[in-house]
Protein backbone atom coordinates (compact mmCIF):
# COMPACT_ATOMS: atom_id res chain seq x y z
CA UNK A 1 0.00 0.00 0.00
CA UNK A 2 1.27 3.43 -1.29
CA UNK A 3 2.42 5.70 2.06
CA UNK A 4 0.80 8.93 1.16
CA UNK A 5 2.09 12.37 2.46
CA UNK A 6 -0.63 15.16 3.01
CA UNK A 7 1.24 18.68 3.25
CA UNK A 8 -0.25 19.72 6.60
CA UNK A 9 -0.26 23.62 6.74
CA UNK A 10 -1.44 25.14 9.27
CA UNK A 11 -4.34 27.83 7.95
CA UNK A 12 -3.24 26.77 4.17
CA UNK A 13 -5.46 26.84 1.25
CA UNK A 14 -6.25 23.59 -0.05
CA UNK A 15 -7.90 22.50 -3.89
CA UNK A 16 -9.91 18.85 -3.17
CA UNK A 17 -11.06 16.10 -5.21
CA UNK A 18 -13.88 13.92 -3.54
CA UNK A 19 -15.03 11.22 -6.10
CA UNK A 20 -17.73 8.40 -5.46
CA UNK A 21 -16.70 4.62 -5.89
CA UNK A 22 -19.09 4.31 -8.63
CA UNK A 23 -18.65 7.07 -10.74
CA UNK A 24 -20.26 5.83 -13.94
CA UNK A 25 -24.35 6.52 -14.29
CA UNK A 26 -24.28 7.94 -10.96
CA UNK A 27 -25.78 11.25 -9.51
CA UNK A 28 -26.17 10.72 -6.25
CA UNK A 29 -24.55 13.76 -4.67
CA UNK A 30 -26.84 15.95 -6.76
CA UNK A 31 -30.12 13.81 -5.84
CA UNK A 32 -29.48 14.21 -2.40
CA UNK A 33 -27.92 17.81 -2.60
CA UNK A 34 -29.59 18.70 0.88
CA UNK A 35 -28.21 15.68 2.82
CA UNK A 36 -24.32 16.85 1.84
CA UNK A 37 -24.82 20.36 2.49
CA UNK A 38 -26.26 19.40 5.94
CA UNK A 39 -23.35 17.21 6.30
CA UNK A 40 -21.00 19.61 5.60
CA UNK A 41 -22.35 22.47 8.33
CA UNK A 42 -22.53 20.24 10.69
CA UNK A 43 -18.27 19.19 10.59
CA UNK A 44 -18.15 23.09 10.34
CA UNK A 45 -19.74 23.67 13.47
CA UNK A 46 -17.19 21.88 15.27
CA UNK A 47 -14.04 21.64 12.45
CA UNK A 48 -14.45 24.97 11.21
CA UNK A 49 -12.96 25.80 7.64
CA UNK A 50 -13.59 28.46 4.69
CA UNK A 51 -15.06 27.81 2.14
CA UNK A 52 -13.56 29.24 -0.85
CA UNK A 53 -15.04 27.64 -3.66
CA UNK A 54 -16.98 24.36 -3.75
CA UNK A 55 -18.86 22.23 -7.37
CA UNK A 56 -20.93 19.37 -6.74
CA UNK A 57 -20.76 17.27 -10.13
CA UNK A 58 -23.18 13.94 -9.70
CA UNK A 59 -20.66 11.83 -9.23
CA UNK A 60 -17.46 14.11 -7.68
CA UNK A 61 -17.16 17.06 -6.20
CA UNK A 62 -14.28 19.69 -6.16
CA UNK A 63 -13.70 22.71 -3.77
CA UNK A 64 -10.87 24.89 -1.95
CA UNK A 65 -10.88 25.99 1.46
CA UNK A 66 -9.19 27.63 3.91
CA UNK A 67 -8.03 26.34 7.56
CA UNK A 68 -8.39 27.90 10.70
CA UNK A 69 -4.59 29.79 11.57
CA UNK A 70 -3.56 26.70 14.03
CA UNK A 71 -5.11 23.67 12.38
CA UNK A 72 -3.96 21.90 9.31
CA UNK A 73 -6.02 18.85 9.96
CA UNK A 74 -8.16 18.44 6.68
CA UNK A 75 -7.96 14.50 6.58
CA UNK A 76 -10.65 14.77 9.82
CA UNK A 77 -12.83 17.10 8.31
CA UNK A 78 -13.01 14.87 5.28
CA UNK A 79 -13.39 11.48 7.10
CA UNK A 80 -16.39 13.67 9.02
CA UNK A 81 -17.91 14.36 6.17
CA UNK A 82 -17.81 11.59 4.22
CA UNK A 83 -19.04 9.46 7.01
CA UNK A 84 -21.75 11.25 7.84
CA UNK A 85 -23.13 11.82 4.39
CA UNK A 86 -22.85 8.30 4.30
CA UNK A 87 -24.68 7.63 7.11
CA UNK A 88 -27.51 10.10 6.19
CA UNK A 89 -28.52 7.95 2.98
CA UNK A 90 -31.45 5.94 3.60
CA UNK A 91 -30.16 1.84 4.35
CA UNK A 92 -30.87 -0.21 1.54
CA UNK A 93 -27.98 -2.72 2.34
CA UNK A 94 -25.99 -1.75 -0.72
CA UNK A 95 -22.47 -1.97 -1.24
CA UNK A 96 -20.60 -1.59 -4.25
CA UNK A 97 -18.00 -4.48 -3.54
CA UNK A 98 -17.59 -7.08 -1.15
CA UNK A 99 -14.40 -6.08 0.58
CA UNK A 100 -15.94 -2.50 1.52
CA UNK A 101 -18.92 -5.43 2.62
CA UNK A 102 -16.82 -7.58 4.72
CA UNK A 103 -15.57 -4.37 6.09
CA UNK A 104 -18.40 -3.31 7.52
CA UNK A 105 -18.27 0.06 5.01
CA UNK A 106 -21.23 1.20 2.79
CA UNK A 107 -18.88 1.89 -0.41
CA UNK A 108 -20.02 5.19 -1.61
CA UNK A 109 -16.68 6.90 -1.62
CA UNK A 110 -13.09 6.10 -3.11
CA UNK A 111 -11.16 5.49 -0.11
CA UNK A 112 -8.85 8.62 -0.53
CA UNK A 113 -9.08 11.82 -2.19
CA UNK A 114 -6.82 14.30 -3.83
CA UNK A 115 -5.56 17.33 -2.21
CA UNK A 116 -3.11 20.00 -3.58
CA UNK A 117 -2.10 22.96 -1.52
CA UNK A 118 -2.77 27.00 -2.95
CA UNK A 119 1.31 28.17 -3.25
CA UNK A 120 -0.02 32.19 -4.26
CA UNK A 121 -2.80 34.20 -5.67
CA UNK A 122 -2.28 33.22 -9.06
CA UNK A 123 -2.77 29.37 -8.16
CA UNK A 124 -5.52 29.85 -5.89
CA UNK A 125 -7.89 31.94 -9.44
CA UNK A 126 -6.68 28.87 -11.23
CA UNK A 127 -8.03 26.27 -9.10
CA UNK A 128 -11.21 28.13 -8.07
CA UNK A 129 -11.54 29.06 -12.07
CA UNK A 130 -11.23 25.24 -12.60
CA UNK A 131 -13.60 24.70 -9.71
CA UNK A 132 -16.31 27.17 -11.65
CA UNK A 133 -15.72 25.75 -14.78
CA UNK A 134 -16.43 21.82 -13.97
CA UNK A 135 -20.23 21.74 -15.10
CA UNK A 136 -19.54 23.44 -18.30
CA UNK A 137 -16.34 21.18 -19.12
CA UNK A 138 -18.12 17.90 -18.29
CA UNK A 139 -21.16 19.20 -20.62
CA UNK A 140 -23.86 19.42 -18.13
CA UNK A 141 -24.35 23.14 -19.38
CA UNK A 142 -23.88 25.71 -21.84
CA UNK A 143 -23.33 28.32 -18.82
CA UNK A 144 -22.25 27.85 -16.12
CA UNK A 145 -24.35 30.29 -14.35
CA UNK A 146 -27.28 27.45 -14.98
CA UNK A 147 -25.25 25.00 -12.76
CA UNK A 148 -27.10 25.24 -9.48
CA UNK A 149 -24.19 22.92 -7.44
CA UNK A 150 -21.18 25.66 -7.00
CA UNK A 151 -20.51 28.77 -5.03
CA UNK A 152 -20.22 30.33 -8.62
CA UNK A 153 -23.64 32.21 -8.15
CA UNK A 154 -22.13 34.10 -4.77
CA UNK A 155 -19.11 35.30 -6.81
CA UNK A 156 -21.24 36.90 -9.53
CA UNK A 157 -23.09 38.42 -6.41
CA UNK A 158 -20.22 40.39 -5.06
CA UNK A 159 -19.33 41.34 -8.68
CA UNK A 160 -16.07 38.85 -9.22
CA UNK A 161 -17.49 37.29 -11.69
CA UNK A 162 -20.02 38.36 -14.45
CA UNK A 163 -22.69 35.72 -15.22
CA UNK A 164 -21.56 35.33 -19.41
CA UNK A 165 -17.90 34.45 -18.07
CA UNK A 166 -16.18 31.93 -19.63
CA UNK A 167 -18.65 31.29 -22.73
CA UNK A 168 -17.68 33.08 -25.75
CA UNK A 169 -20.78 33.07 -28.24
CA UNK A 170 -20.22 29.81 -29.30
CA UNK A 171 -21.03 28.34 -25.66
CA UNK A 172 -17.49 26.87 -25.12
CA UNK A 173 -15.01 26.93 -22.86
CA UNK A 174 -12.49 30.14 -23.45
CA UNK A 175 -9.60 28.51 -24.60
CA UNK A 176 -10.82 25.18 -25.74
CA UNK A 177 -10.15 24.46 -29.54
């Protein structure tokens, strides 16, 4: 088994990748929107973090935040919240493989996710640009303003971004050939 090493900063800016196990055909983190957002308060309550940017795709999610000054401890807050959004789905006895079965886990979520840490202002636009862009990359919209999964819609409300950005008239993504 791989040894990973997180970069643990204390009050660093992180860029995460959640995915589900089963990725293909699935929207479950849309369908039950409510449930993850719940989920996600509650860790906050006690594990508080920023929120700098945040897209819920169906089957992934991808978001940056922001740790309190003295705590670099994002592993918890993820294990929290995957958990507990687990936890919150309805039982219908469901796993997606039988050693997640035999080990007494549900199987909703890849084991591990990806995390890359913000070096300056110029990375952290990119990655919340990439964050914003998601939906219209992945072809579930023309705009992205019509994705109603991303904190998108509360940058174009303090006037960071305007709601036409990143569509040129041909409804693509600026720079893609």
């Amino acid at each position: 088994m791989p040894n990973y090493r997180r970069a643990l900063i204390p009050g660093g800016t992180y860029f995460f990748t959640v995915n589900l196990l089963q990725r293909r055909d699935n929207n479950l983190l849309i369908r039950v929107i409510n449930l993850r957002r719940e989920t996600v308060r509650k860790v906050r309550k006690s594990h508080p973090f920023y929120i700098d940017a945040w897209v819920v795709l169906p089957d992934h999610l991808h978001c940056a935040w922001t740790l309190p000054p003295d705590d670099s401890n994002f592993s918890l807050r993820w294990g929290l919240i995957k958990s507990g959004f687990s936890r919150s789905l309805p039982k219908n006895g469901k796993t997606h493989h039988k050693v997640r079965k035999a080990a007494g886990e549900r199987g909703i979520w890849q084991r591990h996710f990806c995390e890359y840490v913000i070096r300056d202002d110029l990375d952290y636009q990119r990655h919340v640009d990439y964050i914003h862009v998601n939906p219209l990359k992945h072809g579930y919209v023309k705009r992205i303003i019509d994705w109603p999964y991303l904190t998108f819609h509360h940058y174009v409300a303090r006037g960071i971004y305007l709601p036409n950005w990143c569509c040129d008239i041909n409804n693509s993504v600026d720079g893609d050939e």
